[in-house]
Each structure stands twice: as C-alpha cells, then as structure tokens.
PDB file of N, CA and C in Angstrom:
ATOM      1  N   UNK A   1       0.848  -1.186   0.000  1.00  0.00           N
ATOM      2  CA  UNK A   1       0.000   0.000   0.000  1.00  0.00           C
ATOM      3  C   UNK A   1       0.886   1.240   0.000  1.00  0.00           C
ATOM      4  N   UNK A   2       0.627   2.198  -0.639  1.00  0.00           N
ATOM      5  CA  UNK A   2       1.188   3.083  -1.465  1.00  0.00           C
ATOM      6  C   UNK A   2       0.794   4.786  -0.365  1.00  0.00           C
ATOM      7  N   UNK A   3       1.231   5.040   0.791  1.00  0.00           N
ATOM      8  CA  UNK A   3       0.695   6.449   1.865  1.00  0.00           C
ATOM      9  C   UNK A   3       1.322   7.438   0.886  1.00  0.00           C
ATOM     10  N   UNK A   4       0.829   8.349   0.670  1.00  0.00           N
ATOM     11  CA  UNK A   4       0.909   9.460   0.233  1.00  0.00           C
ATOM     12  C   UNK A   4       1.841  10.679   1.513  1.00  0.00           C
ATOM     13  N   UNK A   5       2.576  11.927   1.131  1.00  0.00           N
ATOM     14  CA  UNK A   5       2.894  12.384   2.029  1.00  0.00           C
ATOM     15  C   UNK A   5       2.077  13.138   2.671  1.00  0.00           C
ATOM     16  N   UNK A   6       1.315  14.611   1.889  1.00  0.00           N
ATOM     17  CA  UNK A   6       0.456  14.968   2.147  1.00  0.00           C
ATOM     18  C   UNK A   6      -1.142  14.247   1.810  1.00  0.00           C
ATOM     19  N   UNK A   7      -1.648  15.416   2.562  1.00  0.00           N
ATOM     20  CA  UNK A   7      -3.572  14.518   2.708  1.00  0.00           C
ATOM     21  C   UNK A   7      -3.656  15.121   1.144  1.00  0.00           C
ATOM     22  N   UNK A   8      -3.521  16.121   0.872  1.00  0.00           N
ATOM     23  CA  UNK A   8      -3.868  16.983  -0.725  1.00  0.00           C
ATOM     24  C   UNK A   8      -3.572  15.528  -1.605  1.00  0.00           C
ATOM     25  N   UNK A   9      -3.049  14.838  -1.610  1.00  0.00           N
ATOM     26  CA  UNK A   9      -2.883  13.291  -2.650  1.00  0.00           C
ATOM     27  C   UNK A   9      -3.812  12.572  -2.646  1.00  0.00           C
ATOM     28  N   UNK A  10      -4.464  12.188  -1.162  1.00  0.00           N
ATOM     29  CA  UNK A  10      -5.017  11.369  -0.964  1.00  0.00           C
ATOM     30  C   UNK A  10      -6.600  12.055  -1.013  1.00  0.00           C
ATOM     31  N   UNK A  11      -6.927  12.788  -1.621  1.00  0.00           N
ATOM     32  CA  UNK A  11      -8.245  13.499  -2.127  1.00  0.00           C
ATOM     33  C   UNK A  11      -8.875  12.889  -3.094  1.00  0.00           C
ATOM     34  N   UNK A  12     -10.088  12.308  -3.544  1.00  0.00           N
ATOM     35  CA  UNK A  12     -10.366  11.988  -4.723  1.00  0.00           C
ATOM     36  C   UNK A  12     -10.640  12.897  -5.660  1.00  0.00           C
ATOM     37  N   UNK A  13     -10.312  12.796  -6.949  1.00  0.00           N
ATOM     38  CA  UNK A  13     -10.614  13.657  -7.553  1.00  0.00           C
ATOM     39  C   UNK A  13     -11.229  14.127  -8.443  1.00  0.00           C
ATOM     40  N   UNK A  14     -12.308  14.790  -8.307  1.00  0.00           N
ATOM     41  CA  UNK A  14     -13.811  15.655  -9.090  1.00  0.00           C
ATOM     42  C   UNK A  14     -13.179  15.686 -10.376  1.00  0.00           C
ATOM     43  N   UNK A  15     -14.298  14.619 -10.822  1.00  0.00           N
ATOM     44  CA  UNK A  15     -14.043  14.475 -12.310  1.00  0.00           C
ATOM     45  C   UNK A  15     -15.589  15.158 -12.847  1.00  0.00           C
ATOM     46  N   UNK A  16     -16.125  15.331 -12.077  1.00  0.00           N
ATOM     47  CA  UNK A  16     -17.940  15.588 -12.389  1.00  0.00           C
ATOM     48  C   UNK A  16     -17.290  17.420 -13.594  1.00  0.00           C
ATOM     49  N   UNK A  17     -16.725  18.115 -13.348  1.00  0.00           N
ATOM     50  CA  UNK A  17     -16.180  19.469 -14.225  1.00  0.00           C
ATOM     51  C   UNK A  17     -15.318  18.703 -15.131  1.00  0.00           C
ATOM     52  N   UNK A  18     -14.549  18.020 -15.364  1.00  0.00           N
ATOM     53  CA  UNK A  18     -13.942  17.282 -16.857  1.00  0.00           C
ATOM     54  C   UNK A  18     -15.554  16.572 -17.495  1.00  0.00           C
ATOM     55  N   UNK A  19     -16.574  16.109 -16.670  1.00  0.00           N
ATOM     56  CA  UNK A  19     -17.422  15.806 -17.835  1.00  0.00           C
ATOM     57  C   UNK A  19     -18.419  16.725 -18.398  1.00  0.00           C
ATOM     58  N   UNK A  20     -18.200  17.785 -17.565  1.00  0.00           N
ATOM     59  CA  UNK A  20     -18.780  18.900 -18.026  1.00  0.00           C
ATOM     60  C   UNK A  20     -18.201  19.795 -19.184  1.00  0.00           C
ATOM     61  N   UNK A  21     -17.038  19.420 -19.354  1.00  0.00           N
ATOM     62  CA  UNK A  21     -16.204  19.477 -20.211  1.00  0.00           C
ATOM     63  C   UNK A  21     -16.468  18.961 -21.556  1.00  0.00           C
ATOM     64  N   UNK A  22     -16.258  17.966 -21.509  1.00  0.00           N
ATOM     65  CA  UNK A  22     -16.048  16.898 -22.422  1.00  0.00           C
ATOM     66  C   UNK A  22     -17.522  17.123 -22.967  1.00  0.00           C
ATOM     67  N   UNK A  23     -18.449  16.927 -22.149  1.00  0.00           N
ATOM     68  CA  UNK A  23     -20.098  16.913 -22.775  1.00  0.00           C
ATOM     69  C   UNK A  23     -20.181  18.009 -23.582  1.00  0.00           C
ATOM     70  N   UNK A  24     -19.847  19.029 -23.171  1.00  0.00           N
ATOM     71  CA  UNK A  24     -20.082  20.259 -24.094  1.00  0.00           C
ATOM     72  C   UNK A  24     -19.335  20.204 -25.375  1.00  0.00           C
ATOM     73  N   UNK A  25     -18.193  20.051 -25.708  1.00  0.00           N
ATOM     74  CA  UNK A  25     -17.583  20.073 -26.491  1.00  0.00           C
ATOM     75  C   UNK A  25     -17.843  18.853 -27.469  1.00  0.00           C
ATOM     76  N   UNK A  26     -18.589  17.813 -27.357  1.00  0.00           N
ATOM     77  CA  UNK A  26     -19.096  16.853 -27.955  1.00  0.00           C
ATOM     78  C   UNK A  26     -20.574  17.717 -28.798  1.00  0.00           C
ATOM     79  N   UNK A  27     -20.811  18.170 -27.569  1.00  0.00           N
ATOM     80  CA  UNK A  27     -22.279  18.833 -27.850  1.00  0.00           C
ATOM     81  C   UNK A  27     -22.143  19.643 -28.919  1.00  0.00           C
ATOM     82  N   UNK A  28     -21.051  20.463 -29.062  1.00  0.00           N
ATOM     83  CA  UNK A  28     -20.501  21.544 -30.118  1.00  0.00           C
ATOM     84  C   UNK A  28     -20.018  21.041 -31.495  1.00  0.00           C
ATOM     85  N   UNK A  29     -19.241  19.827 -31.476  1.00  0.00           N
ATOM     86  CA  UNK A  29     -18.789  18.951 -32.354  1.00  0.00           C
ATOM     87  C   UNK A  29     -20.175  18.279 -33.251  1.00  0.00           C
ATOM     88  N   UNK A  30     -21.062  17.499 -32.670  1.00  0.00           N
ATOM     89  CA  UNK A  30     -21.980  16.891 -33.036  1.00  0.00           C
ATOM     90  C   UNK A  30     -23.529  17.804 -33.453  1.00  0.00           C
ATOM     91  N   UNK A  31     -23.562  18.861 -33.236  1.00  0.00           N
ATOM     92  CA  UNK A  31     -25.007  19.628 -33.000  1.00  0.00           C
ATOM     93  C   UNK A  31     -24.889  19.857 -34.239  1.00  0.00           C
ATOM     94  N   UNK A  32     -24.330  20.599 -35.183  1.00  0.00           N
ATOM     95  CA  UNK A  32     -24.024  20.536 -36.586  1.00  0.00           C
ATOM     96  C   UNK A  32     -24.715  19.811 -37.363  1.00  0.00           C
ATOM     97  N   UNK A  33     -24.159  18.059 -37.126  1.00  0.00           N
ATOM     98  CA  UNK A  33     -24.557  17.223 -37.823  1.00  0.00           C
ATOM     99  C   UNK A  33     -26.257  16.693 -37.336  1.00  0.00           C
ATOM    100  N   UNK A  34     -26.401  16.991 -36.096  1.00  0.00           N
ATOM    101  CA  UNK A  34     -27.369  15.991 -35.846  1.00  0.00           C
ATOM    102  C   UNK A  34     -28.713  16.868 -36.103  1.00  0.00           C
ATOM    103  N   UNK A  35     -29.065  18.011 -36.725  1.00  0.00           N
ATOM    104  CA  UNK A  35     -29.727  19.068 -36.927  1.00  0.00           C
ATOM    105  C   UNK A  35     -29.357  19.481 -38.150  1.00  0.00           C
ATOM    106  N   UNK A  36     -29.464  18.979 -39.356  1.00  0.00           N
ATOM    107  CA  UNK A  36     -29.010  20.105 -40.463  1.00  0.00           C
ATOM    108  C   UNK A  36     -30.286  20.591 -40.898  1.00  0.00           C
ATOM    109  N   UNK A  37     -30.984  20.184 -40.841  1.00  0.00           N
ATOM    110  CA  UNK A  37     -32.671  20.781 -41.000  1.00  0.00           C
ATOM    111  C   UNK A  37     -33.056  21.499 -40.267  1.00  0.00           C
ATOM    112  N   UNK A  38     -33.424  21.296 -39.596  1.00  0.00           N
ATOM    113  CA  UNK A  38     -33.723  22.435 -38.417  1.00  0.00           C
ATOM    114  C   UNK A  38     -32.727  23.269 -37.438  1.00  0.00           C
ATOM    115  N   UNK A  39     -32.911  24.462 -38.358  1.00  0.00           N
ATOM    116  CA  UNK A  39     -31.942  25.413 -37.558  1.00  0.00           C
ATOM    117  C   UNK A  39     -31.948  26.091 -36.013  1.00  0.00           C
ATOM    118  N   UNK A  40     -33.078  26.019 -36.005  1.00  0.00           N
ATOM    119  CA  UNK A  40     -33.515  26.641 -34.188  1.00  0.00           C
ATOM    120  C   UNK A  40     -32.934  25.205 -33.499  1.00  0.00           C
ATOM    121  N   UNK A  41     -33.140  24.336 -33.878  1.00  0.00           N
ATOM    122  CA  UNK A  41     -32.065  23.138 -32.968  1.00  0.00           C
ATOM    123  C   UNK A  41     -30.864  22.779 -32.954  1.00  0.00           C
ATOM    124  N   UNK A  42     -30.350  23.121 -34.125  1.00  0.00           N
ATOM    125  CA  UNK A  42     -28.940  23.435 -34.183  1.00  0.00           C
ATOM    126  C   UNK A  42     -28.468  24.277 -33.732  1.00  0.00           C
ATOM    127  N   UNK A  43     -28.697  25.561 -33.592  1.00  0.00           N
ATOM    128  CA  UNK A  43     -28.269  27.053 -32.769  1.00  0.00           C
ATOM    129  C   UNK A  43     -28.023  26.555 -31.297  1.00  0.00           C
ATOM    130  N   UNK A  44     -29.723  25.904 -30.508  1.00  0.00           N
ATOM    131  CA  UNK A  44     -30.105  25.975 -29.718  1.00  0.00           C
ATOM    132  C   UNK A  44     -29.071  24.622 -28.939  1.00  0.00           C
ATOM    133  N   UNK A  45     -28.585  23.679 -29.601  1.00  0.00           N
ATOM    134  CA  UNK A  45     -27.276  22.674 -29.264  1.00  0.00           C
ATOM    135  C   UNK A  45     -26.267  23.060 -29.246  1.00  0.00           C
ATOM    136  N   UNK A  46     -25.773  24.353 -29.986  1.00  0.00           N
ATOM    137  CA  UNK A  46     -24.549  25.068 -30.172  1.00  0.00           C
ATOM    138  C   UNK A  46     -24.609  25.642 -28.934  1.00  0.00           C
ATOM    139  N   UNK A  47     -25.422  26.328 -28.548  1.00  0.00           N
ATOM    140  CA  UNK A  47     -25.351  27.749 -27.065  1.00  0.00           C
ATOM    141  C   UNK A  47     -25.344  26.676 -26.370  1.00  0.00           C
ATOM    142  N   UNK A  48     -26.177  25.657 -26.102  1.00  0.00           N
ATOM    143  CA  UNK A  48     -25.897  24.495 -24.861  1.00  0.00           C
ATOM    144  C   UNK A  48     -24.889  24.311 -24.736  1.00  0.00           C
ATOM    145  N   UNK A  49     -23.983  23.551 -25.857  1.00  0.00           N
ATOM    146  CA  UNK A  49     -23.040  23.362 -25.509  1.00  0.00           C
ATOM    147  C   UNK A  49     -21.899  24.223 -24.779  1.00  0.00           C
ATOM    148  N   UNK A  50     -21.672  25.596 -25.833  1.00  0.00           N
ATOM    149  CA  UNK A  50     -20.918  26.271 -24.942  1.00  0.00           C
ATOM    150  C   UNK A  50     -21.066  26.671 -23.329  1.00  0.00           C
ATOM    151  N   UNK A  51     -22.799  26.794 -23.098  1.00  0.00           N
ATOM    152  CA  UNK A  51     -22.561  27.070 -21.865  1.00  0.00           C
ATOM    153  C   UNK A  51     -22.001  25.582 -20.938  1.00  0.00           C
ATOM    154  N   UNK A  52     -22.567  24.470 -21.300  1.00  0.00           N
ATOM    155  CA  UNK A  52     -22.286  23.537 -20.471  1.00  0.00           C
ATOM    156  C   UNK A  52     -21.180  23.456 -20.363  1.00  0.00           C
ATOM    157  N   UNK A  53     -19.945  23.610 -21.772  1.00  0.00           N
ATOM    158  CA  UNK A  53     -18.632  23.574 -21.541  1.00  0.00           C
ATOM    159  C   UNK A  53     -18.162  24.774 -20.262  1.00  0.00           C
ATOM    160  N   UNK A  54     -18.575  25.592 -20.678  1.00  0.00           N
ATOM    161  CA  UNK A  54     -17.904  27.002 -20.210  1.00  0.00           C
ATOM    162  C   UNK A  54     -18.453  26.372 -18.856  1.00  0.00           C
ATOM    163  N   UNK A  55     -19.269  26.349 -18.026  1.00  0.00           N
ATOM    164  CA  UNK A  55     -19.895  25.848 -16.279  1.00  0.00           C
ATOM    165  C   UNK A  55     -18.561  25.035 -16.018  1.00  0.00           C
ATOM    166  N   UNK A  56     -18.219  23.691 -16.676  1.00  0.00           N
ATOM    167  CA  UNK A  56     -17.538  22.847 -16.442  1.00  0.00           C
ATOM    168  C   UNK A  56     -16.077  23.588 -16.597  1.00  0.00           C
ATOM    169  N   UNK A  57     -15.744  24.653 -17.376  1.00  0.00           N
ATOM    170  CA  UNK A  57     -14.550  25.229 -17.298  1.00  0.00           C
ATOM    171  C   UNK A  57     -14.225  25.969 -16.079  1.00  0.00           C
ATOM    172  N   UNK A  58     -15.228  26.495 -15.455  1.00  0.00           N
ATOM    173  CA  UNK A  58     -15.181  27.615 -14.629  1.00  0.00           C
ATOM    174  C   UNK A  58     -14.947  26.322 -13.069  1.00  0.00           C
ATOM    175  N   UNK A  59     -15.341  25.391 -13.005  1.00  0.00           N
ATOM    176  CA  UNK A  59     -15.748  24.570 -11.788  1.00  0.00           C
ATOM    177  C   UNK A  59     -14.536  23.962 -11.588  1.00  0.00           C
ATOM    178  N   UNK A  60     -13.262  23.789 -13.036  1.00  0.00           N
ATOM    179  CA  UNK A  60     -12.398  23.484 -13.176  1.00  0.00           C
ATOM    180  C   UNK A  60     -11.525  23.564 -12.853  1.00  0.00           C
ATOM    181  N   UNK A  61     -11.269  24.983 -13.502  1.00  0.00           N
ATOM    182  CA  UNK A  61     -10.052  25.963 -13.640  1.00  0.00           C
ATOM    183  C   UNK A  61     -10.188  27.358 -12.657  1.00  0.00           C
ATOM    184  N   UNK A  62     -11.287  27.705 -12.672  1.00  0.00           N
ATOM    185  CA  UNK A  62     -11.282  28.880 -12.274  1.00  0.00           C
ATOM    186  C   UNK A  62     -11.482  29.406 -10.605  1.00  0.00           C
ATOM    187  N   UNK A  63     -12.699  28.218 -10.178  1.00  0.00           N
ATOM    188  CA  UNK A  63     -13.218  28.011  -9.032  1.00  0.00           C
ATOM    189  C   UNK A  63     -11.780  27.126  -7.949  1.00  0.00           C
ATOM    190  N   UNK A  64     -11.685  26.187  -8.837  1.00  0.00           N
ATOM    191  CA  UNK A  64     -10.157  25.797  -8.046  1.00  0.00           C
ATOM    192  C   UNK A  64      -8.943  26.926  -7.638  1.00  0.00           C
ATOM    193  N   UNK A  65      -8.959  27.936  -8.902  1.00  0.00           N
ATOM    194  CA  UNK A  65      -7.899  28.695  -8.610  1.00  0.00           C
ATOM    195  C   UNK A  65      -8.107  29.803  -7.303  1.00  0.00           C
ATOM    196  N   UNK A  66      -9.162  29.992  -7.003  1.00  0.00           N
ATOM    197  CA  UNK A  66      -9.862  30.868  -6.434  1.00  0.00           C
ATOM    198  C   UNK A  66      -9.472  30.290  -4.981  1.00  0.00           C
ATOM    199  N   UNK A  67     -10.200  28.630  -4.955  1.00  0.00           N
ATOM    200  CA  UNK A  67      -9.954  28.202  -3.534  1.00  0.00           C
ATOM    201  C   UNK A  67      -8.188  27.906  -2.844  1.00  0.00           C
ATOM    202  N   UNK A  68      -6.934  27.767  -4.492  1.00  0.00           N
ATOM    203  CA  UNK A  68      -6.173  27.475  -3.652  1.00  0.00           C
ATOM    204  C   UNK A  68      -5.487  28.793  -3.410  1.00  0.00           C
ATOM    205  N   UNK A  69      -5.920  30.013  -3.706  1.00  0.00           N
ATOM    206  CA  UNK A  69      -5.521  31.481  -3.248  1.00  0.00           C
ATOM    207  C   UNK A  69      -5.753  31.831  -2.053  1.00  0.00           C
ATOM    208  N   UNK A  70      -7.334  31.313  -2.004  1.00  0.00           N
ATOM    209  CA  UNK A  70      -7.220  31.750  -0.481  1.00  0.00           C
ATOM    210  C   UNK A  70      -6.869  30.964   0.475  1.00  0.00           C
ATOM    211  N   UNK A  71      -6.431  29.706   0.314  1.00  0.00           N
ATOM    212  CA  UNK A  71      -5.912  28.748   1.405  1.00  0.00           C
ATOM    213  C   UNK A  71      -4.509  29.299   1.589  1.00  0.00           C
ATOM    214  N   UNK A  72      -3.646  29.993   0.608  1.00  0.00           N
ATOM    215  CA  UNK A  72      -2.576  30.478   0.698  1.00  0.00           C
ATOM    216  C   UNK A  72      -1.825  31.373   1.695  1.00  0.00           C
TER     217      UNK A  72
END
C-alpha cells in the first residue's frame, strides 16, 4: 500500500467538471450534424453546448484557482 505524504494526494478527484467538459464540447462537435434541417435546434445545441462547456470550465479551472488562493 502506497501512503501518500500529504492529505492533498489522498483526495479523490472531481471528475464531475472534466465531464462537463467533455459533454459540451461533444455537444458543439456533433449539434451541426445531428440538426441540419432544423436550424432553431442546431443554434439551440450550439449555445448548450458552450454554456455547459464554459460551467464545467469555470468549476475546473477557475473556481479551483480561487480556492487554492485563499488557502494560501
């Protein structure tokens, strides 16, 4: 069995913002194709996606950076 030095290792780690990630950017990739007829559903898969990406970016990158500033 493998102890870590610090507890910060032994954290599991929030993958729930990488699939928030990943979903969106699928969502952005695929909305294109899966809508070429109907344009109000294609638009309306495009803005999803970005926002879902962008939530999952912010929960990521941004919100983390925030918390390890002020632990600092």
């Amino acid at each position: 069995m493998i102890v870590m030095a610090h507890n910060e290792h032994n954290k599991p780690k929030r993958s729930g913002s990488f699939l928030l990630i990943i979903a969106g950017s699928i969502l952005l990739m695929l909305a294109p194709t899966q809508y070429p007829t109907s344009k109000e559903l294609g638009i309306l898969a495009l803005i999803s996606g970005l926002i879902i990406g962008s939530i999952g970016f912010y929960i990521k990158f941004v919100k983390g950076r925030k918390s390890r500033k002020n632990n600092a």
